[in-house]
N, C-alpha and C. Protein backbone atom coordinates (compact mmCIF):
# COMPACT_ATOMS: atom_id res chain seq x y z
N UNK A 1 9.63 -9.44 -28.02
CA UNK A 1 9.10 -9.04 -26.73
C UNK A 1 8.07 -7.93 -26.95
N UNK A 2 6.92 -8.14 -26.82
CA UNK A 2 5.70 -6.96 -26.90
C UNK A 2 6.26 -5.88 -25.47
N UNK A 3 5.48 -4.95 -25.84
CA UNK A 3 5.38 -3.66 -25.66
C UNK A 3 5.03 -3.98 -23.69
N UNK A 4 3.93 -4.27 -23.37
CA UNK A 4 4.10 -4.74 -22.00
C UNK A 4 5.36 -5.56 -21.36
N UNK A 5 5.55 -6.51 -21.81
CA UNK A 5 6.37 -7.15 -20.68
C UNK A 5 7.83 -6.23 -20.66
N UNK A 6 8.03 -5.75 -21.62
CA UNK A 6 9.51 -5.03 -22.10
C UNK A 6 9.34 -3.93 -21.27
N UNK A 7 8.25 -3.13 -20.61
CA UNK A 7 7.98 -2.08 -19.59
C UNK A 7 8.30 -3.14 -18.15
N UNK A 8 7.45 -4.35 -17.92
CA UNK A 8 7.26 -5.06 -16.77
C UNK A 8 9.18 -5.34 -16.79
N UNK A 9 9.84 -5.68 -17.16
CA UNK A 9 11.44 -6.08 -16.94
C UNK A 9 11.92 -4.98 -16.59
N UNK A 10 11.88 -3.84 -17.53
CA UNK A 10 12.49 -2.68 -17.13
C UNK A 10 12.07 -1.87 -15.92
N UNK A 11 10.74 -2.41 -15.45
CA UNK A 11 10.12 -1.71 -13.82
C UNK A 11 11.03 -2.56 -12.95
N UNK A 12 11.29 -3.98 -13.28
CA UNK A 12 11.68 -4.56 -12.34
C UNK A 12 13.24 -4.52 -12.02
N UNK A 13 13.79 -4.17 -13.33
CA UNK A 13 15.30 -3.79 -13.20
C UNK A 13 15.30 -2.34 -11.87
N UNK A 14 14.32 -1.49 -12.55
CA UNK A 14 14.47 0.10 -12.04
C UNK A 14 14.22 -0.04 -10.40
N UNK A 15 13.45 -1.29 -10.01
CA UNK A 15 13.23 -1.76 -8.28
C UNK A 15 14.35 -2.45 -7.94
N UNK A 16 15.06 -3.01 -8.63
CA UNK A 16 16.09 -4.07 -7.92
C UNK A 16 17.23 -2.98 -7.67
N UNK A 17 17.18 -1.86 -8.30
CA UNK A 17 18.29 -0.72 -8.32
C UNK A 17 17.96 -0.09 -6.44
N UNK A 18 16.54 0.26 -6.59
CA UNK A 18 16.56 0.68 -5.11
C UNK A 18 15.41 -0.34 -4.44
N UNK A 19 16.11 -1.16 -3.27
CA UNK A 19 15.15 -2.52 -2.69
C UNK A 19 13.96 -1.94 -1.73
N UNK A 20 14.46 -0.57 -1.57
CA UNK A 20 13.32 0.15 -0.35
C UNK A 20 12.22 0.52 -1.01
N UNK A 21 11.92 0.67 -2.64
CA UNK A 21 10.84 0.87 -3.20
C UNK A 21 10.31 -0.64 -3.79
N UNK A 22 8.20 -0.23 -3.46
CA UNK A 22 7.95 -1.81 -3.77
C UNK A 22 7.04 -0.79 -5.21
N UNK A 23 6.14 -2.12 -6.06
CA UNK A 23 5.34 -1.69 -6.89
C UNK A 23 3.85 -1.89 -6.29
N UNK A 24 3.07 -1.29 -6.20
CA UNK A 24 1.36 -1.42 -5.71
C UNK A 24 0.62 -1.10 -6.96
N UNK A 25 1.03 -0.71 -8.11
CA UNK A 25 0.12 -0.62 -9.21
C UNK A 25 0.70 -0.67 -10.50
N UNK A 26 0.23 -1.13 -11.65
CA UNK A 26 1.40 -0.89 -13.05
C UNK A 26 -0.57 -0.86 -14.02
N UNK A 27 -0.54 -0.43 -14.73
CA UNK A 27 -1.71 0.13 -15.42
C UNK A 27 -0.80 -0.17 -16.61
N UNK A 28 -1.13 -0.29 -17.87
CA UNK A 28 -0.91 -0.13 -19.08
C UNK A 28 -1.97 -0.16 -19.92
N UNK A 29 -2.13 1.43 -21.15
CA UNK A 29 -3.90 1.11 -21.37
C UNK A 29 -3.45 0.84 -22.64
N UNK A 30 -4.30 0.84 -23.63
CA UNK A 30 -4.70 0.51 -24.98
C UNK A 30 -3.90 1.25 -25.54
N UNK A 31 -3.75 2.39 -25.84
CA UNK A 31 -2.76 4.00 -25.79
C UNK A 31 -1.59 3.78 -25.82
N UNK A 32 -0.86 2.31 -25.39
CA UNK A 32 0.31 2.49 -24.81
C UNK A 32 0.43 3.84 -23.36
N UNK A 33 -0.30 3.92 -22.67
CA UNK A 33 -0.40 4.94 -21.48
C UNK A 33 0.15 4.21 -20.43
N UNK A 34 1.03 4.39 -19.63
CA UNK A 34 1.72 3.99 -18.54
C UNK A 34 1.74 4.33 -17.47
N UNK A 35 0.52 3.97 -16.36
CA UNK A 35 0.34 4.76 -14.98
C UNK A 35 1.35 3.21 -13.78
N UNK A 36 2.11 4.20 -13.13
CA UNK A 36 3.18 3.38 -12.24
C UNK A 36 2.47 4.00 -10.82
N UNK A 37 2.12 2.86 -9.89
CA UNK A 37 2.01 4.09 -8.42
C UNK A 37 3.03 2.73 -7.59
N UNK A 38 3.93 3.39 -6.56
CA UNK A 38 5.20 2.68 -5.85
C UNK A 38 4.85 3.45 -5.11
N UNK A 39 5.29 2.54 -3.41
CA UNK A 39 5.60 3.10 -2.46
C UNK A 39 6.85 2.58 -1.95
N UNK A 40 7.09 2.78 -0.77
CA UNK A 40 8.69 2.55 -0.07
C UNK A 40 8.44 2.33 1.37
N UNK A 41 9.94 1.42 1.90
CA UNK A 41 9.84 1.46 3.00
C UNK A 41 9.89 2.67 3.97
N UNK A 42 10.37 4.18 2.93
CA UNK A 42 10.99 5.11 3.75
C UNK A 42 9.88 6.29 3.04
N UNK A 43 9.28 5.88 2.75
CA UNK A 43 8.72 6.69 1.45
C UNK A 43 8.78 6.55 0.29
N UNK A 44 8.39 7.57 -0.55
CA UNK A 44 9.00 8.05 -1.58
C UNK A 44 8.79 9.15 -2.01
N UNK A 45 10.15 9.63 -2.71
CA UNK A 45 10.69 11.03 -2.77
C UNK A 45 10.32 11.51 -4.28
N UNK A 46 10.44 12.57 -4.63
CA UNK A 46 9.76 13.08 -6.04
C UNK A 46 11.47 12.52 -6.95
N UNK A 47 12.44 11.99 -6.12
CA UNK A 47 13.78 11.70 -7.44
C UNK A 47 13.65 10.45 -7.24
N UNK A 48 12.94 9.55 -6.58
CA UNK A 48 12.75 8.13 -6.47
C UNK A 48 11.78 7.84 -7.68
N UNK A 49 10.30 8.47 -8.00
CA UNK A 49 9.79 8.47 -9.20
C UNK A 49 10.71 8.90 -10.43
N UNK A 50 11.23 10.05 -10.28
CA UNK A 50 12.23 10.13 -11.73
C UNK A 50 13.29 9.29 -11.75
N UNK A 51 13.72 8.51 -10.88
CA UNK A 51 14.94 7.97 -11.31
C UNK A 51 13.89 6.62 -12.19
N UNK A 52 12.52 6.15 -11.31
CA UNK A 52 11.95 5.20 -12.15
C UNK A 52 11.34 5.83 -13.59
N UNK A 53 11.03 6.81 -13.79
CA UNK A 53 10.33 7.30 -15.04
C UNK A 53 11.86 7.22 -15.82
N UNK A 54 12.88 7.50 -15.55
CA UNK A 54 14.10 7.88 -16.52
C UNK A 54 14.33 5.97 -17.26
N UNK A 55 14.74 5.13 -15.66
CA UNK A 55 15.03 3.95 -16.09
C UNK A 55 14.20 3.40 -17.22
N UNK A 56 12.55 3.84 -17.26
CA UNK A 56 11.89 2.97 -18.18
C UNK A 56 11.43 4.05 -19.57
N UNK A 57 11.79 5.54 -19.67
CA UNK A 57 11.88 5.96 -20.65
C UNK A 57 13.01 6.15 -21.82
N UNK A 58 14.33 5.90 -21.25
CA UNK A 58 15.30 5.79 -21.64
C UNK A 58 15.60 4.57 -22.61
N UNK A 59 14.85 3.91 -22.01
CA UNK A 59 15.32 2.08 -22.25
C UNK A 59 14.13 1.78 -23.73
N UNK A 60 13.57 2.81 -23.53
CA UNK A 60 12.22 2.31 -24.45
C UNK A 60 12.42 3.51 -25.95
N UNK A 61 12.19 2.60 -27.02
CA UNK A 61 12.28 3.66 -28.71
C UNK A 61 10.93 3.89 -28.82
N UNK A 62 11.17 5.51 -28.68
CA UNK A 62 10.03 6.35 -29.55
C UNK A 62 9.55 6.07 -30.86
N UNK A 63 10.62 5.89 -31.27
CA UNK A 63 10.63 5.30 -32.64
C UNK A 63 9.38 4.08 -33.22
N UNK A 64 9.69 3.14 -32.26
CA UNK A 64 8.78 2.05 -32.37
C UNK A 64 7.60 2.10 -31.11
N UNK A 65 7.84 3.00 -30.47
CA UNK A 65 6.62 2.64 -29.53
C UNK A 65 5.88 4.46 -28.93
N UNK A 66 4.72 5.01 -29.26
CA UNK A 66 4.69 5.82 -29.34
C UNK A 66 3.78 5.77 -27.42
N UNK A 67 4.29 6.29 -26.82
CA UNK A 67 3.60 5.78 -25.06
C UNK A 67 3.74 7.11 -23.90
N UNK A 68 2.65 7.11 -23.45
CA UNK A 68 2.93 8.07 -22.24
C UNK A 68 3.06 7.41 -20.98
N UNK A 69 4.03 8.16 -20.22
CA UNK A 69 4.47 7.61 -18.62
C UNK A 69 4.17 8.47 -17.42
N UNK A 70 3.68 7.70 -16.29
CA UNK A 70 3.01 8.49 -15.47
C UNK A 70 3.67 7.57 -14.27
N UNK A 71 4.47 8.38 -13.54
CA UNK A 71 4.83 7.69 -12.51
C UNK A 71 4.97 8.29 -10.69
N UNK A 72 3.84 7.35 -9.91
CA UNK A 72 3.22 8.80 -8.45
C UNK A 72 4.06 7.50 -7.62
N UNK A 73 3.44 8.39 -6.29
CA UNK A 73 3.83 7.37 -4.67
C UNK A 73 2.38 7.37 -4.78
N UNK A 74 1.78 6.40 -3.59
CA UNK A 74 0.91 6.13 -3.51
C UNK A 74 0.40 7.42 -2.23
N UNK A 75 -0.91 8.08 -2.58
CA UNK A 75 -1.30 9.03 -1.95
C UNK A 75 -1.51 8.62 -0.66
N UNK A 76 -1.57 9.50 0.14
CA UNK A 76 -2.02 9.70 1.53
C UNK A 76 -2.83 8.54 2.04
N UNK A 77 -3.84 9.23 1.69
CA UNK A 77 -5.65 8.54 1.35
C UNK A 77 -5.23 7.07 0.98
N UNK A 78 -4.42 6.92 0.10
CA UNK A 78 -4.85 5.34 -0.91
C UNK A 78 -4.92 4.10 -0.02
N UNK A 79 -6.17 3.26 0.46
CA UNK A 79 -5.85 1.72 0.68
C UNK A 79 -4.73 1.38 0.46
N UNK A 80 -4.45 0.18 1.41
CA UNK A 80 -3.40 -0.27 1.60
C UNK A 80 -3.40 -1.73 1.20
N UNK A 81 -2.47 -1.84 0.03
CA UNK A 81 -2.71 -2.80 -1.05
C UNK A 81 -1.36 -3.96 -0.56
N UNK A 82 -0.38 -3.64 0.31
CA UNK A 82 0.33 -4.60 0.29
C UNK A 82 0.76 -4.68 1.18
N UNK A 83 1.76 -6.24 1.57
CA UNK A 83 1.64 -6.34 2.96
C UNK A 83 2.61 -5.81 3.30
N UNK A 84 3.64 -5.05 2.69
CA UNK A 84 4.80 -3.89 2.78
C UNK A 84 4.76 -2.33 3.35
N UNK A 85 3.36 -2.22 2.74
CA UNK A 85 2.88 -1.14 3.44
C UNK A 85 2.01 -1.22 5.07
N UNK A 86 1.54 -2.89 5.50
CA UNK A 86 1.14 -2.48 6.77
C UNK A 86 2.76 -2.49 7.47
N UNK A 87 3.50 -3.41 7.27
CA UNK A 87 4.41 -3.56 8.06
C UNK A 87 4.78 -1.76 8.05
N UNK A 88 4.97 -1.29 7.17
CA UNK A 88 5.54 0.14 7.01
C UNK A 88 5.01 1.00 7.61
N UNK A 89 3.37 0.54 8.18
CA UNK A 89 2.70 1.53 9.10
C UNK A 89 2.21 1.73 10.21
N UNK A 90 3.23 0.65 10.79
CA UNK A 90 2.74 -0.25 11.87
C UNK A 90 3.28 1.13 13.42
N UNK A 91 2.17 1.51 14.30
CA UNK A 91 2.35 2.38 14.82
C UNK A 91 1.50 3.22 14.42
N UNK A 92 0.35 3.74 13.58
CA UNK A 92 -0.68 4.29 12.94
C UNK A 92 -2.10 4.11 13.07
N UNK A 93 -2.78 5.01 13.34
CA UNK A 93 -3.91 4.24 13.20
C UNK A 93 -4.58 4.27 11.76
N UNK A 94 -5.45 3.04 11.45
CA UNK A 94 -5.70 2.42 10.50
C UNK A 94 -7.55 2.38 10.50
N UNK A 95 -8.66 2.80 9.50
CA UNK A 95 -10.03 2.27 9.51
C UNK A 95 -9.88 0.59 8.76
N UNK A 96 -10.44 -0.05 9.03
CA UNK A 96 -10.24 -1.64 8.58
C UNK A 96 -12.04 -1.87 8.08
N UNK A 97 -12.11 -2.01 6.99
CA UNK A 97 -13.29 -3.09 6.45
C UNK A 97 -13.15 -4.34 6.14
N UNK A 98 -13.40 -5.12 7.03
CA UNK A 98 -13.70 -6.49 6.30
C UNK A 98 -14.35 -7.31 6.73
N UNK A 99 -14.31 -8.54 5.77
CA UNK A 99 -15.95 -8.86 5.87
C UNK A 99 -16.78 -9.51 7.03
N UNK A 100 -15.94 -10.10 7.83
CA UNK A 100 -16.56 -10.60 9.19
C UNK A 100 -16.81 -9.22 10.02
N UNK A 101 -16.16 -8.28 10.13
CA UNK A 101 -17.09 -7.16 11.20
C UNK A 101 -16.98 -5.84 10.55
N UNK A 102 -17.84 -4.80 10.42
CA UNK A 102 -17.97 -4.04 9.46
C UNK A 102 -16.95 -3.15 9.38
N UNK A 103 -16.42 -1.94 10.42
CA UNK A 103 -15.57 -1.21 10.22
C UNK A 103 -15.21 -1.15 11.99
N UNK A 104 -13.41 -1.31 11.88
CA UNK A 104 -12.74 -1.65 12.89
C UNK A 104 -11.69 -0.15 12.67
N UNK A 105 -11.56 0.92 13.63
CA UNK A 105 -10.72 1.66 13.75
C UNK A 105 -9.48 1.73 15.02
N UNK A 106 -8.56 1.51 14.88
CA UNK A 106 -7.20 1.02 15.62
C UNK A 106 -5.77 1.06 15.63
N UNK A 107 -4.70 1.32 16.18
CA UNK A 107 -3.38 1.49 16.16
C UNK A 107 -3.04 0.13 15.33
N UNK A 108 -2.38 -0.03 14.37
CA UNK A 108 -1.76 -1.45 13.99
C UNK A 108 -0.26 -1.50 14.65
N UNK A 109 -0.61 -2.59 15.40
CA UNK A 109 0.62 -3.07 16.12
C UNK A 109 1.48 -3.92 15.89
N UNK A 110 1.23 -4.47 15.37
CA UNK A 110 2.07 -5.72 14.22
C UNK A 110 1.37 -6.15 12.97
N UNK A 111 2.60 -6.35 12.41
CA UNK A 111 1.92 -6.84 10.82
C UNK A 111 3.56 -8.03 10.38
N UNK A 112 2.68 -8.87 9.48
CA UNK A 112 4.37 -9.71 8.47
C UNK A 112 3.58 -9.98 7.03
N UNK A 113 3.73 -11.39 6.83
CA UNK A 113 3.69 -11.12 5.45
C UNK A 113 2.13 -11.86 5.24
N UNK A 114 1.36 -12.52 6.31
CA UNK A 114 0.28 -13.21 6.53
C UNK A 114 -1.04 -12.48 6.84
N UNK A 115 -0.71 -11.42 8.38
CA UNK A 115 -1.76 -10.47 8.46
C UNK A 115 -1.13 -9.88 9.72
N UNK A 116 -2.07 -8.94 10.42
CA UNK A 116 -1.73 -7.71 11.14
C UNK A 116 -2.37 -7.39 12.30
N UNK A 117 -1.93 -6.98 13.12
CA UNK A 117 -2.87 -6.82 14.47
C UNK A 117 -3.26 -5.18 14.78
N UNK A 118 -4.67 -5.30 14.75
CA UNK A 118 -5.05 -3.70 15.17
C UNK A 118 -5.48 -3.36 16.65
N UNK A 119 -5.18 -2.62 17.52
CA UNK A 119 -5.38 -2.84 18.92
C UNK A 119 -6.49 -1.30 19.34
N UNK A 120 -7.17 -1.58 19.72
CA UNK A 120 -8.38 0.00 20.07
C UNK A 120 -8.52 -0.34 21.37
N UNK A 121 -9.00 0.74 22.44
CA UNK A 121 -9.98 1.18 23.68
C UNK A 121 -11.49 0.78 23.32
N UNK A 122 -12.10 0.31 24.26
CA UNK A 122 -13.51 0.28 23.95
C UNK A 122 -14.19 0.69 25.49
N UNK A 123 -15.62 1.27 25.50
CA UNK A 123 -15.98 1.17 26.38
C UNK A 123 -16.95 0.05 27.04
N UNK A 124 -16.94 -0.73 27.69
CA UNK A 124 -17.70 -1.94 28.01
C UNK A 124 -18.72 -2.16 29.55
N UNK A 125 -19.83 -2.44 29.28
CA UNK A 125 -20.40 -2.69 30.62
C UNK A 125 -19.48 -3.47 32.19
N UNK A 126 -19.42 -2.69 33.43
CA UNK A 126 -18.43 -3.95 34.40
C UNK A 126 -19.32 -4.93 34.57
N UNK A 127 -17.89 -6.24 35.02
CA UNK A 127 -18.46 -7.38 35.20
C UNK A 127 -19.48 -7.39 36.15
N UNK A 128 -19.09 -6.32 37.05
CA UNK A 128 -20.01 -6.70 38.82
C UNK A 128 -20.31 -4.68 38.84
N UNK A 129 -21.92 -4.47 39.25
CA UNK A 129 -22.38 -3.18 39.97
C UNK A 129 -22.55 -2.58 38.28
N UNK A 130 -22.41 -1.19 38.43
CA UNK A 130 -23.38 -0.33 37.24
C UNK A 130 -22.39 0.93 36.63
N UNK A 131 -22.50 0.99 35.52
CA UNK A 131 -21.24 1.53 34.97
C UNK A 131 -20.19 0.96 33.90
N UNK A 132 -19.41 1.74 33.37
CA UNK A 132 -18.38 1.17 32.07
C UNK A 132 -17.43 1.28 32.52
N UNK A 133 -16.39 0.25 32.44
CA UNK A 133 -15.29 0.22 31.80
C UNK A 133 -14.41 0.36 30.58
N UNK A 134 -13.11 0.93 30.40
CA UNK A 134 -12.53 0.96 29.61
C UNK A 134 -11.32 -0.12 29.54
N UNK A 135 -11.86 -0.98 28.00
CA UNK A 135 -11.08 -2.39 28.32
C UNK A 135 -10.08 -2.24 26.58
N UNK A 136 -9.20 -2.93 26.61
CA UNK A 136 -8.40 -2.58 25.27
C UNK A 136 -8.92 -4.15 24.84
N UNK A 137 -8.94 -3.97 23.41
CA UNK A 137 -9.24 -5.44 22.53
C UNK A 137 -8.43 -4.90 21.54
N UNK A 138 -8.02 -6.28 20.94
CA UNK A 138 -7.13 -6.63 20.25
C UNK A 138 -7.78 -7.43 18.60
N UNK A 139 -7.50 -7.42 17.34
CA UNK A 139 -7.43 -8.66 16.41
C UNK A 139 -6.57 -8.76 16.02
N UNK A 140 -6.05 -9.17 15.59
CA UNK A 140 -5.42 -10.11 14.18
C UNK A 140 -6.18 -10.71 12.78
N UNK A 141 -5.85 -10.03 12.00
CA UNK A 141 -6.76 -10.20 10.77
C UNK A 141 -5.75 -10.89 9.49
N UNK A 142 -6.24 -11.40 8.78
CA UNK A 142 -5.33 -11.56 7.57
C UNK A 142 -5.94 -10.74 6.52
N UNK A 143 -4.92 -11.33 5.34
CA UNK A 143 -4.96 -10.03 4.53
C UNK A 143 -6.10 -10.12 3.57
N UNK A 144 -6.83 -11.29 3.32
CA UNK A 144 -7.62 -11.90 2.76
C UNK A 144 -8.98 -11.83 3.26
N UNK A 145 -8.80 -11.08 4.59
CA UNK A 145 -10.24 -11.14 4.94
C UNK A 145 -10.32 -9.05 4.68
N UNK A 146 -9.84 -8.56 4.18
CA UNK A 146 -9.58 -6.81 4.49
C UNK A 146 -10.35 -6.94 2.86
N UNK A 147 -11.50 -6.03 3.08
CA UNK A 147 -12.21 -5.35 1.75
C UNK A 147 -11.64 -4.08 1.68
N UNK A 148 -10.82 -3.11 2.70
CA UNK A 148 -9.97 -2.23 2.40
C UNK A 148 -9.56 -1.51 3.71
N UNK A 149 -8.67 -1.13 3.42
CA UNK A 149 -7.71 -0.65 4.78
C UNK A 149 -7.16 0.51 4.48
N UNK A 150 -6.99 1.91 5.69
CA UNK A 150 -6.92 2.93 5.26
C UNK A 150 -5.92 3.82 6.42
N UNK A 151 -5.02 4.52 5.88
CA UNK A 151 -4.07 4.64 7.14
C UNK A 151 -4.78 5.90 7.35
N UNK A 152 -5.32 6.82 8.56
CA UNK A 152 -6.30 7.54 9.18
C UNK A 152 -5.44 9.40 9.46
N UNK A 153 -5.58 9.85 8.82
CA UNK A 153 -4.44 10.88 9.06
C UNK A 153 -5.23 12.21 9.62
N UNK A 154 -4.53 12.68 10.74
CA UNK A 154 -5.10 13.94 11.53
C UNK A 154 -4.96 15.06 11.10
């Protein structure tokens, strides 16, 4: 078993231990260098990373494998890479790029495992006489059409 997949089993043992943490990134460089970024349904806590840094340093010989481990939550800021995390942020508002309309800013109101609905205020000309209205619009996007998605923090 090479040096990667023997990290990839042991990440996946160290997730099946707690089901509320998912994986959004696994890096492995040339170096043997090991960057892990996980998030959660509840979060994640600074002993949720060490319990994963312990599971996959423990398991692994210095001896034969000389490697550094780096293991975060996914920042604030970071795009939203999976469909675990919209469901997880659903109630938030969100900036949305993708490629049919340029940048969409909105509460996400639902999300599953296909795509997600973002709901905004707009102001709009009335149908009848002179003046705006304020009308709510709605999409539904999938996940395939998002060049990147960003949860919007005050």
């Amino acid at each position: 078993m090479n040096f990667r997949s023997k990290v990839e089993s042991l990440l996946e043992a160290a997730l099946e231990e707690d089901q509320s943490l998912f994986l959004i990134d696994l890096k492995i460089g040339s170096d043997n260098s090991i960057h892990i970024t996980l998030d959660g349904d509840q979060g994640v806590t600074l002993k949720d990373c060490m319990n994963v840094s312990r599971a996959i340093e423990h398991n692994l010989d210095r001896e034969e494998y000389d490697f550094s481990l780096e293991v975060a939550s996914a920042g604030v800021g970071s795009p939203l890479l999976n469909s675990r995390q919209y469901i997880k942020n659903i109630g938030r508002k969100l900036r949305v790029e993708s490629m049919e309309v340029s940048t969409l800013e909105g509460t996400l109101t639902a999300a599953d495992n296909q795509a997600f609905t973002l709901e905004w205020k707009q102001r709009e000309a009335k149908p009848v006489g002179k003046g705006k209205v304020t009308v709510t619009k709605q999409k539904t996007l999938s996940y395939d059409q998002i060049s990147i998605a960003k949860v919007l923090v005050k």
